[in-house]
Structures are given as C-alpha cells and as structure tokens.
PDB file of N, CA and C in Angstrom:
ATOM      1  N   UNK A   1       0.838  -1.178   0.000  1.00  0.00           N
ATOM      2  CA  UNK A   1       0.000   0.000   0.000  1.00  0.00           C
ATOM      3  C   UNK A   1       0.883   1.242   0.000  1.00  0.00           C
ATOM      4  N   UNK A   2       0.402   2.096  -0.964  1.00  0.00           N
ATOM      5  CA  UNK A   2       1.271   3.479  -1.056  1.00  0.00           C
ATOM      6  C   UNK A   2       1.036   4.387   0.316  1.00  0.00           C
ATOM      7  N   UNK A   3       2.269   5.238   0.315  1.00  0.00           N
ATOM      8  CA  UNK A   3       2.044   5.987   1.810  1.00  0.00           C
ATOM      9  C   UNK A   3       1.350   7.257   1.006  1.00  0.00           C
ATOM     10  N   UNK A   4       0.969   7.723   2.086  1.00  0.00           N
ATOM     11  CA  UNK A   4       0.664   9.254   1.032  1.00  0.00           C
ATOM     12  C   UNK A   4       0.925  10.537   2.135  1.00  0.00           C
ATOM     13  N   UNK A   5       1.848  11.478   1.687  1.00  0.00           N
ATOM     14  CA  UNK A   5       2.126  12.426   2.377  1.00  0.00           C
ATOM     15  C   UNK A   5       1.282  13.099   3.608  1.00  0.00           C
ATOM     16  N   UNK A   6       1.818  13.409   4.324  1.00  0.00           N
ATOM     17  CA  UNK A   6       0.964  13.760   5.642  1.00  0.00           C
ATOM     18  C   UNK A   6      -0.242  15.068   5.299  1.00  0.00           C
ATOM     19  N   UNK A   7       0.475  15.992   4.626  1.00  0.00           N
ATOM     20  CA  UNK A   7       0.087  17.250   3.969  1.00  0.00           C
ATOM     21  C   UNK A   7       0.254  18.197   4.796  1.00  0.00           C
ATOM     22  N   UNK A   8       0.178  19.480   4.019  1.00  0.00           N
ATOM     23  CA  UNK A   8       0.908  20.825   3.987  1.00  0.00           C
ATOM     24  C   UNK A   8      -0.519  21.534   5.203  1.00  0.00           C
ATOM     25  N   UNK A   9      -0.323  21.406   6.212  1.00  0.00           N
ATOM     26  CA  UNK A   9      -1.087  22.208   6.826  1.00  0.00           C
ATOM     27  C   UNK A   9      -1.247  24.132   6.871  1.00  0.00           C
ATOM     28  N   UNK A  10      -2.130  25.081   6.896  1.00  0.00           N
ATOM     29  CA  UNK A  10      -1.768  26.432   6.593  1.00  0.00           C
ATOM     30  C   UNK A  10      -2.926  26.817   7.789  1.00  0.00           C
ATOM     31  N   UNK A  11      -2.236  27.743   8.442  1.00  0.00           N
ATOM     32  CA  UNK A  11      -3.276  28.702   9.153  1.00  0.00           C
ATOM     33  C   UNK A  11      -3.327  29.839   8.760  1.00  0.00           C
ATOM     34  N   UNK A  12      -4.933  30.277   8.364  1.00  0.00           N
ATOM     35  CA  UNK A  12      -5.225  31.721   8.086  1.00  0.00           C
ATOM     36  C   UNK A  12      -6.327  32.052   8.494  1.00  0.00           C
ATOM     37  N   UNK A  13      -6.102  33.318   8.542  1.00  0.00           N
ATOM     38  CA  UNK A  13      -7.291  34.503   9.226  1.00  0.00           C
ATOM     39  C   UNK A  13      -8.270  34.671   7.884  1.00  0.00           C
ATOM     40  N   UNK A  14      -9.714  34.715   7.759  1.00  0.00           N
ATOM     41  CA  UNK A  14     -10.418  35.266   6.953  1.00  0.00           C
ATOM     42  C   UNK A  14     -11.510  36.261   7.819  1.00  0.00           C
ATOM     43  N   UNK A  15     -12.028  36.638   6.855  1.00  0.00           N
ATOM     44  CA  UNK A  15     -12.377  38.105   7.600  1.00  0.00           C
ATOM     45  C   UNK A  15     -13.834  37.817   7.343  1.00  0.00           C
ATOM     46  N   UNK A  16     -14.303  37.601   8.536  1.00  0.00           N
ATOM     47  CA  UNK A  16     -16.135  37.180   8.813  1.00  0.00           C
ATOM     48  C   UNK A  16     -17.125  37.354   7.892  1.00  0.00           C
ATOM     49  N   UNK A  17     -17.025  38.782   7.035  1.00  0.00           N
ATOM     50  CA  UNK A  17     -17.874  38.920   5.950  1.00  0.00           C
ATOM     51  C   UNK A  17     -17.804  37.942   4.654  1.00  0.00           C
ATOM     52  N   UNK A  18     -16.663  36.891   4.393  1.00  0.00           N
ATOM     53  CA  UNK A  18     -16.201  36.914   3.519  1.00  0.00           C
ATOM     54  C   UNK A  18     -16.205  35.208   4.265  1.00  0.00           C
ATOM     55  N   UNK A  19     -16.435  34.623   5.634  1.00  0.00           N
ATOM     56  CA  UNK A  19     -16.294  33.432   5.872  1.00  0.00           C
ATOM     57  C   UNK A  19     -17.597  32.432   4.792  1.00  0.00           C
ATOM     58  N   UNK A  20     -18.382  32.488   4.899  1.00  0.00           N
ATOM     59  CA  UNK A  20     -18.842  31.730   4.278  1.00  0.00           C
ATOM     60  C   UNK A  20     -18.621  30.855   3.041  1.00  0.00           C
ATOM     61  N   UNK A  21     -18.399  32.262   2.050  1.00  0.00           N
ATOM     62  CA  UNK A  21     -17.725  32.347   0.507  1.00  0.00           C
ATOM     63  C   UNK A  21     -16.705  30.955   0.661  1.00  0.00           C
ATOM     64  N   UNK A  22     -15.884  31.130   1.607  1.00  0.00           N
ATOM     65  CA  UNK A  22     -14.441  30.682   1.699  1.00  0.00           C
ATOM     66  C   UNK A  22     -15.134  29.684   2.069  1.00  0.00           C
ATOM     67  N   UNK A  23     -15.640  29.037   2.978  1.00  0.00           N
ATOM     68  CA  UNK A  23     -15.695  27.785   3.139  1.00  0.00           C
ATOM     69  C   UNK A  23     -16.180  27.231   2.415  1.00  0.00           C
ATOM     70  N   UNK A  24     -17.107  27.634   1.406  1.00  0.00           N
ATOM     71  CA  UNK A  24     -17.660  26.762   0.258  1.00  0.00           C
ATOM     72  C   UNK A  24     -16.830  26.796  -0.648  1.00  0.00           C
ATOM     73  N   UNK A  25     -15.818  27.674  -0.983  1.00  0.00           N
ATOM     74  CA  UNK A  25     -14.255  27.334  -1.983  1.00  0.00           C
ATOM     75  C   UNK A  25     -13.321  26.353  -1.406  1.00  0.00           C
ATOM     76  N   UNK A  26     -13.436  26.739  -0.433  1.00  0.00           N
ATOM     77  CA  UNK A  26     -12.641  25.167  -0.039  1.00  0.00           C
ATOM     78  C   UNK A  26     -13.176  24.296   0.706  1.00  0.00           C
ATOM     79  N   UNK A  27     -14.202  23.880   0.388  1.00  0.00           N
ATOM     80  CA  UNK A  27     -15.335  22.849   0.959  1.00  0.00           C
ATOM     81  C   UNK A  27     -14.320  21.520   0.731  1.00  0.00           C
ATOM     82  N   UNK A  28     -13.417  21.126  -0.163  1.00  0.00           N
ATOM     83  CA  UNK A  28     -13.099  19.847  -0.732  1.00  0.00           C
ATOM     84  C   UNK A  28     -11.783  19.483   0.218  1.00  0.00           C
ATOM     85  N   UNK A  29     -11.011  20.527   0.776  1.00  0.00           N
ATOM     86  CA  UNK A  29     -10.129  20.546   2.364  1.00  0.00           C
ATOM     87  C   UNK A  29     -10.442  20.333   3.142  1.00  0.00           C
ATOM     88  N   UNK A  30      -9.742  19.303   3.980  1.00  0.00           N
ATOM     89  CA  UNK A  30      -9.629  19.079   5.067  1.00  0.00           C
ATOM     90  C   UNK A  30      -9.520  20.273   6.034  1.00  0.00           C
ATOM     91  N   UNK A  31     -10.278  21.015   7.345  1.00  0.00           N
ATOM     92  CA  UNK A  31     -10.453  22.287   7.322  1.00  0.00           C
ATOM     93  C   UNK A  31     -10.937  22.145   9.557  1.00  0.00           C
ATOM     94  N   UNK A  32     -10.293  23.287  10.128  1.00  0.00           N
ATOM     95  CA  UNK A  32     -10.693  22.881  11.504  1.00  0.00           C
ATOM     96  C   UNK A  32     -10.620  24.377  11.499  1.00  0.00           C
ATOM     97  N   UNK A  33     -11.672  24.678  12.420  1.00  0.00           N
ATOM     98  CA  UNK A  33     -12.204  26.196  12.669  1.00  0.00           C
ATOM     99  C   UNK A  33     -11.033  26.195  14.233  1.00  0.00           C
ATOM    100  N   UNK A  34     -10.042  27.092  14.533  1.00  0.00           N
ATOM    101  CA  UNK A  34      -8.943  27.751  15.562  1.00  0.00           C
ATOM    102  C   UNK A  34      -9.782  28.456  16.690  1.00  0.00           C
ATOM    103  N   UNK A  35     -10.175  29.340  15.888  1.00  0.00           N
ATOM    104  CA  UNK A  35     -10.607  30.898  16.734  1.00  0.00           C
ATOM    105  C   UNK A  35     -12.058  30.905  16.250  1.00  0.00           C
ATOM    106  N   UNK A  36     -12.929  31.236  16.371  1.00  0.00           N
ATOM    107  CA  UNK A  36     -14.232  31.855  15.529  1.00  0.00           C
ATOM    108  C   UNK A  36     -15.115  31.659  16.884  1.00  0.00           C
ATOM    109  N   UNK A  37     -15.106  33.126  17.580  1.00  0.00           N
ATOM    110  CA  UNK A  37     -16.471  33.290  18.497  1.00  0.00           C
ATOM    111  C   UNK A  37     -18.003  33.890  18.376  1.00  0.00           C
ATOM    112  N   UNK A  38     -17.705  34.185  16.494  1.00  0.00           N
ATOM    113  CA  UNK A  38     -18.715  34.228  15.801  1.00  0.00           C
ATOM    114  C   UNK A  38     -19.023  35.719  15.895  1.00  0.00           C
ATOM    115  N   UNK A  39     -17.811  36.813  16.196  1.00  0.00           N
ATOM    116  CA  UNK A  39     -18.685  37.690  16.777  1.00  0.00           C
ATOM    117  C   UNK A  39     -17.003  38.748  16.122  1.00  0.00           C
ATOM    118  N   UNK A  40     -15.675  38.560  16.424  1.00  0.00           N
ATOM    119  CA  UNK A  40     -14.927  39.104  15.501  1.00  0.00           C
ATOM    120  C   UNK A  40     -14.842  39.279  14.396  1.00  0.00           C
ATOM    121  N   UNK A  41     -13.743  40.149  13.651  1.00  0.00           N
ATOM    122  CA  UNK A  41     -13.580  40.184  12.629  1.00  0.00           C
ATOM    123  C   UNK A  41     -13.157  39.473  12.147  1.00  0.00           C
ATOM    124  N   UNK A  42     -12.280  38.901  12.649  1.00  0.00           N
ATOM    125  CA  UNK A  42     -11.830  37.567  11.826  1.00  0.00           C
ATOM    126  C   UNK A  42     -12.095  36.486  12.303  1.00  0.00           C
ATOM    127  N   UNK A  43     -11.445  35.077  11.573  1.00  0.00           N
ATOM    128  CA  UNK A  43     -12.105  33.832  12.043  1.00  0.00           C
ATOM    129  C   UNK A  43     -10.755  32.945  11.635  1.00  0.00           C
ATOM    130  N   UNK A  44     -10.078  32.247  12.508  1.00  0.00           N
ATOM    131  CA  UNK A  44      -8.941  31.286  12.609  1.00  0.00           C
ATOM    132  C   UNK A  44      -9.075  29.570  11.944  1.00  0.00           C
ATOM    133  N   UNK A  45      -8.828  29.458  10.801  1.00  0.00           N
ATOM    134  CA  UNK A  45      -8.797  28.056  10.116  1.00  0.00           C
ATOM    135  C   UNK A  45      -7.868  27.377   9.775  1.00  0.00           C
ATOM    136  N   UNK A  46      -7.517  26.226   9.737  1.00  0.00           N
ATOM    137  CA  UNK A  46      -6.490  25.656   9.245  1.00  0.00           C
ATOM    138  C   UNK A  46      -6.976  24.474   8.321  1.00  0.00           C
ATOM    139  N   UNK A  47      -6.220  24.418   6.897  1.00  0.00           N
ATOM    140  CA  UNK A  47      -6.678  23.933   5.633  1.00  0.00           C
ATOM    141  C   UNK A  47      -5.489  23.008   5.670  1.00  0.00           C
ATOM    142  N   UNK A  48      -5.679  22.172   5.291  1.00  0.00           N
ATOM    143  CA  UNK A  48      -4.640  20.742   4.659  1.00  0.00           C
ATOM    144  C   UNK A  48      -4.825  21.211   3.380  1.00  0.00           C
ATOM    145  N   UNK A  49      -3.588  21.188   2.751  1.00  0.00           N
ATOM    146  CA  UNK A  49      -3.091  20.959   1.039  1.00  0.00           C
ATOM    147  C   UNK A  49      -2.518  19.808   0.884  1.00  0.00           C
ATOM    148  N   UNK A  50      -2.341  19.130  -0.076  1.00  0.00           N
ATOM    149  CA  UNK A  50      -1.715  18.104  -0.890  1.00  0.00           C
ATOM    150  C   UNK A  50      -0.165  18.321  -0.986  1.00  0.00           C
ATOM    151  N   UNK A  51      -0.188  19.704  -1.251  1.00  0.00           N
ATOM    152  CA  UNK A  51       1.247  20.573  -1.859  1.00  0.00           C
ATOM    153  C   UNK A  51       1.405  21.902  -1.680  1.00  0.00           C
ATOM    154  N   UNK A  52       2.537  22.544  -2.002  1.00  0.00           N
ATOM    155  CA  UNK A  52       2.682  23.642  -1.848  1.00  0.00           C
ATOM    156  C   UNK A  52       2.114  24.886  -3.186  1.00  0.00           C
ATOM    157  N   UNK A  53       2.042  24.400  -4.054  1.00  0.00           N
ATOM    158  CA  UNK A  53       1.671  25.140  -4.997  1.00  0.00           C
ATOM    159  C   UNK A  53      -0.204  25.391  -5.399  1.00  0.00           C
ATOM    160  N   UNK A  54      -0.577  24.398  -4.499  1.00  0.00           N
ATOM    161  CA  UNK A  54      -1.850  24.708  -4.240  1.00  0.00           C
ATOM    162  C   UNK A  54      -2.767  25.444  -3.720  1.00  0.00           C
ATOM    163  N   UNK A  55      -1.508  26.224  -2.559  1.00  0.00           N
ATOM    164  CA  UNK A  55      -1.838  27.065  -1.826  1.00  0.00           C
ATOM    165  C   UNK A  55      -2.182  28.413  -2.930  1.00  0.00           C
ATOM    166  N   UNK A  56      -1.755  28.453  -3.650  1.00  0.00           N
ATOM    167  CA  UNK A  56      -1.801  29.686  -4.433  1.00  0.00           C
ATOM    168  C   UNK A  56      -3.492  29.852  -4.600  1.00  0.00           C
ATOM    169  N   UNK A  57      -3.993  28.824  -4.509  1.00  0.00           N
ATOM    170  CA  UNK A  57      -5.552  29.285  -4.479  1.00  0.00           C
ATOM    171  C   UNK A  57      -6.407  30.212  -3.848  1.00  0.00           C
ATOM    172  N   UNK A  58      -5.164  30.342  -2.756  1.00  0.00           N
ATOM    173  CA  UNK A  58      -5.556  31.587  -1.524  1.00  0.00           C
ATOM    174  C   UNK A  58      -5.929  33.102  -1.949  1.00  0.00           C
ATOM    175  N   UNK A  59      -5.166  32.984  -3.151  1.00  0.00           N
ATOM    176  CA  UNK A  59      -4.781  34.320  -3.348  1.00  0.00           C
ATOM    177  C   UNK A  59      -6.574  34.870  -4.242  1.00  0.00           C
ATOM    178  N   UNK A  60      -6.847  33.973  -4.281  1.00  0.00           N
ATOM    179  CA  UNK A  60      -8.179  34.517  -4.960  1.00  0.00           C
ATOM    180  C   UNK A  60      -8.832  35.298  -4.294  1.00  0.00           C
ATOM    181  N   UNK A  61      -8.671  34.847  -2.708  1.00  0.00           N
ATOM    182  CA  UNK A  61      -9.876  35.958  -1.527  1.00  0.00           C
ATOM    183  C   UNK A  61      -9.122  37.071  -1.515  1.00  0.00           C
ATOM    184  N   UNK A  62      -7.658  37.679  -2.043  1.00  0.00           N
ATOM    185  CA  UNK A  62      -7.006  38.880  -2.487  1.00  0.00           C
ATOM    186  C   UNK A  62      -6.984  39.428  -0.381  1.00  0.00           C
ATOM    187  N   UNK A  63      -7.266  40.387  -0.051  1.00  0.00           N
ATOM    188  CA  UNK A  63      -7.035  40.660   1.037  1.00  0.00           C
ATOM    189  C   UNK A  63      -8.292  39.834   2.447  1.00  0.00           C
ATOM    190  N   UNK A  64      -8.675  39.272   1.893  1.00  0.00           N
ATOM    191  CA  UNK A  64      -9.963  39.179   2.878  1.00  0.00           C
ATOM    192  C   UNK A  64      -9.296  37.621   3.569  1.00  0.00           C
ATOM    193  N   UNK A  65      -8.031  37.141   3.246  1.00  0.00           N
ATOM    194  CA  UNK A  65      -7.798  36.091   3.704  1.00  0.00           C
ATOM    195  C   UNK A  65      -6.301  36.467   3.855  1.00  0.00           C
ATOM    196  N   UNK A  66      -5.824  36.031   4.583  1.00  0.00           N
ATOM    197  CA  UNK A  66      -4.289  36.245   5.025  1.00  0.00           C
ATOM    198  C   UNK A  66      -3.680  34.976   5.684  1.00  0.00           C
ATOM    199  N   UNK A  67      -2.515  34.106   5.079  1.00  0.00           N
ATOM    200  CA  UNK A  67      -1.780  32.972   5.979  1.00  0.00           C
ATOM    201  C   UNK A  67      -0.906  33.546   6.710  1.00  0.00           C
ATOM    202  N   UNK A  68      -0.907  32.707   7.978  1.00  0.00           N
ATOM    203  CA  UNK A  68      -0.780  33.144   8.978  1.00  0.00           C
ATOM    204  C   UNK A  68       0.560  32.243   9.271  1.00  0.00           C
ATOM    205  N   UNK A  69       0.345  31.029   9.049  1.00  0.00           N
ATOM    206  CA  UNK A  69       1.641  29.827   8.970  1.00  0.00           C
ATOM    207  C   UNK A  69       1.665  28.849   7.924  1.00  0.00           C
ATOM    208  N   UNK A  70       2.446  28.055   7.682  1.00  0.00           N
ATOM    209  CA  UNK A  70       3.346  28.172   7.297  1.00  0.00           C
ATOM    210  C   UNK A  70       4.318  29.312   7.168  1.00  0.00           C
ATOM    211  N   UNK A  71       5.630  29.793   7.117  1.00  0.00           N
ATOM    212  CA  UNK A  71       6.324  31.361   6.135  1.00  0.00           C
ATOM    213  C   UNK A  71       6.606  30.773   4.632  1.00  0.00           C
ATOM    214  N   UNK A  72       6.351  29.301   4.575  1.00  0.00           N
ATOM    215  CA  UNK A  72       7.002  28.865   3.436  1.00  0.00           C
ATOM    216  C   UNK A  72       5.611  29.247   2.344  1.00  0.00           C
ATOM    217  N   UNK A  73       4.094  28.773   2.913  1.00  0.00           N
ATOM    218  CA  UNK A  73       3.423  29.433   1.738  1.00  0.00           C
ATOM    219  C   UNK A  73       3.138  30.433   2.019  1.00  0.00           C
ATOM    220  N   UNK A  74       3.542  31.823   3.272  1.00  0.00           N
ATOM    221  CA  UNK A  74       3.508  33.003   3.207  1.00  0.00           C
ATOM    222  C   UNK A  74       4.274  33.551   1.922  1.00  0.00           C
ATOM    223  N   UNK A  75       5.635  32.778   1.466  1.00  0.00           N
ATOM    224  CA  UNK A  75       6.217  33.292   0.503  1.00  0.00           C
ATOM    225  C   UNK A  75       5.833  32.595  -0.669  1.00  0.00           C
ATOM    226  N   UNK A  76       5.757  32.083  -0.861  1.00  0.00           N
ATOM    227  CA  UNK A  76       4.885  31.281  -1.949  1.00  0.00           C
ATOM    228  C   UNK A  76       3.888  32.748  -2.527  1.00  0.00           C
ATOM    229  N   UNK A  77       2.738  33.022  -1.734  1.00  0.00           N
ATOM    230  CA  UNK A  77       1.955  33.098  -2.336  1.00  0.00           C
ATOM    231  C   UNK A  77       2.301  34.978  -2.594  1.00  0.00           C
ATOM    232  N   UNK A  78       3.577  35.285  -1.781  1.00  0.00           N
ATOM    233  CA  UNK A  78       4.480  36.664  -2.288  1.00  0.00           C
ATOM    234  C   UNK A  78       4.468  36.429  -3.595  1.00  0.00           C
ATOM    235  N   UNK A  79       5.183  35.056  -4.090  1.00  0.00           N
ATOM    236  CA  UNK A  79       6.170  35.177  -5.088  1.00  0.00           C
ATOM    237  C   UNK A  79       4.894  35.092  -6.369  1.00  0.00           C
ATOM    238  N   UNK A  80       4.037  34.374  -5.886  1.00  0.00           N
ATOM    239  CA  UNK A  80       2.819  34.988  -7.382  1.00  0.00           C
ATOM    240  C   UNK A  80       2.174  36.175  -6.855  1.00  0.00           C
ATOM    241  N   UNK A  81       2.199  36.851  -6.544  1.00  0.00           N
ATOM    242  CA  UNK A  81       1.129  38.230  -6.376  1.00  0.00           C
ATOM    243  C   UNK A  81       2.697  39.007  -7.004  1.00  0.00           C
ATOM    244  N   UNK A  82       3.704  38.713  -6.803  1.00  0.00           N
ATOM    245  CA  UNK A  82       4.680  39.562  -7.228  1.00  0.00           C
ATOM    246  C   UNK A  82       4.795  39.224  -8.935  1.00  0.00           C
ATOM    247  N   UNK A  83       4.775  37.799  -9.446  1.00  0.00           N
ATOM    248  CA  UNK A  83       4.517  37.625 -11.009  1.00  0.00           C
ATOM    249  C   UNK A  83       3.442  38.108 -11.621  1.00  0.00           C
ATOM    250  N   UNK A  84       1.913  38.449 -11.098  1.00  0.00           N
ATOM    251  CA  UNK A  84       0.900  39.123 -11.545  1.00  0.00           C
ATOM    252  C   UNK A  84       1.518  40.255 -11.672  1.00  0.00           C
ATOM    253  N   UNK A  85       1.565  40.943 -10.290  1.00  0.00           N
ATOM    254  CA  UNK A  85       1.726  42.372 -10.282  1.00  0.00           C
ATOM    255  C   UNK A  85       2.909  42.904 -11.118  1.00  0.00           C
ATOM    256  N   UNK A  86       3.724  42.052 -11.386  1.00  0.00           N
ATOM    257  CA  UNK A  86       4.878  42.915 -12.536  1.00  0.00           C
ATOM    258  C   UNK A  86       4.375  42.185 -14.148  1.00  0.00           C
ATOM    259  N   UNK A  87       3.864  41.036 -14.360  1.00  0.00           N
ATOM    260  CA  UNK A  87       2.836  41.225 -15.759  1.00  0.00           C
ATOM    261  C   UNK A  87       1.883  42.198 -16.131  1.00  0.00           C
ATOM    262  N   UNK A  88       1.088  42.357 -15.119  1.00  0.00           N
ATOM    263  CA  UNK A  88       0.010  43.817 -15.164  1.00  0.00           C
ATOM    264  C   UNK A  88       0.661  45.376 -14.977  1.00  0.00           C
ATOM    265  N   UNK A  89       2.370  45.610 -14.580  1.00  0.00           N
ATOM    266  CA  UNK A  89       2.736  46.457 -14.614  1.00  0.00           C
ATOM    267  C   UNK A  89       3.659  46.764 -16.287  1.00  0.00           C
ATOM    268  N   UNK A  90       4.004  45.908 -16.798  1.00  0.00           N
ATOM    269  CA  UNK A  90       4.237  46.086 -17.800  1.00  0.00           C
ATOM    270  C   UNK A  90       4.414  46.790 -18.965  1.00  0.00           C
ATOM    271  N   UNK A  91       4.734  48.107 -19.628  1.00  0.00           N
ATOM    272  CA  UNK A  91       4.865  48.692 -20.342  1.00  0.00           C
ATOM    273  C   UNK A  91       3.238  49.300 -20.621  1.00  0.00           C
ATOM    274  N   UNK A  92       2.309  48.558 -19.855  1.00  0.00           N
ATOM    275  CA  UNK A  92       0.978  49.284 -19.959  1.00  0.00           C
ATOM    276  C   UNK A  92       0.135  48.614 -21.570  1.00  0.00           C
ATOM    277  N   UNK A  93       0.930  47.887 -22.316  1.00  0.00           N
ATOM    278  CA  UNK A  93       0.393  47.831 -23.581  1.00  0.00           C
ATOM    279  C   UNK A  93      -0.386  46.208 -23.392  1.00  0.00           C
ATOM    280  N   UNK A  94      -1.556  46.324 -23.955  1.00  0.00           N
ATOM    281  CA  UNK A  94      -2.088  44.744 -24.227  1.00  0.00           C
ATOM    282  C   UNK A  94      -1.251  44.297 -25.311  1.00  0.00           C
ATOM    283  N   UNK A  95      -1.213  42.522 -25.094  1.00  0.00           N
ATOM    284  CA  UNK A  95      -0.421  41.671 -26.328  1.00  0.00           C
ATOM    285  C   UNK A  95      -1.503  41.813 -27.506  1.00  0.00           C
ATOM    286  N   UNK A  96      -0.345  41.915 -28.597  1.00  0.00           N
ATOM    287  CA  UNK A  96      -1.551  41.465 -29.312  1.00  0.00           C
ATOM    288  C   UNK A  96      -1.902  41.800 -30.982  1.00  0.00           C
TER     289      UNK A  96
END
C-alpha cells in the first residue's frame, strides 16, 4: 500500500464577511475552525493541502484572507502576487 504524504497544513485569518464564501471554496479541504467566536472580525482556520503550490488558491480571496503559517506558503503566495503584479505592470500595452 502506497504511503501518502501527511500534507501541507496552513493557518489563516479570513475576515467574517467573507467566511462563508471561503468555506464553500474550499469545501473539498480538510479544514478545523482555531478561533471563531462568531462575533470578531476575523475567524482562525487551518486547511490541509496536498502541496505547496496549491496554496496559491488563496490568493483569490485577495485581502480578505491572510496565511498566517506556514512562512514557506507566506512566501509562496508573495512570489505569485509579485509575477501578476509585474505582468500587469508592464509597459501598460495589451499583447496582441
């Protein structure tokens, strides 16, 4: 029988208005509520990934979600908001 990696655990803050959304995007994670007294602004979760490059999915909630741990997909998900943001800074011209 194959082993299968333990997986990439991540803690992040999402921001109460915006909890719901998120849990139905990542409904398919393994997922344990930290903090949530139902009554802050934010709300404490921790998501199992497969991998590290999966995490990049985070970046879709743009500010309304923030990792908190790992630093390894804290930088991770630097290093694509930094490849968007210098494609979209670009000489300003569409391809084409």
């Amino acid at each position: 029988m194959e082993e299968r990696p333990s997986g990439l655990d991540v803690t992040v803050r999402v921001r109460r208005d915006r909890l719901d959304m998120f849990l139905r995007l990542t409904a398919f994670l393994p997922s344990e509520f930290l903090d949530d007294d139902g009554e802050s602004e934010w709300a404490t979760v921790r998501l199992t990934y497969g991998l590290l490059p999966e995490t990049r999915q985070l970046l879709v909630f743009g500010d309304q979600v923030e990792v908190l741990s790992p630093p390894r997909v804290r930088e991770e998900l630097a290093r694509a908001a930094a490849s968007v943001t210098e494609l979209y800074q670009r000489s300003g011209e569409a391809p084409g």
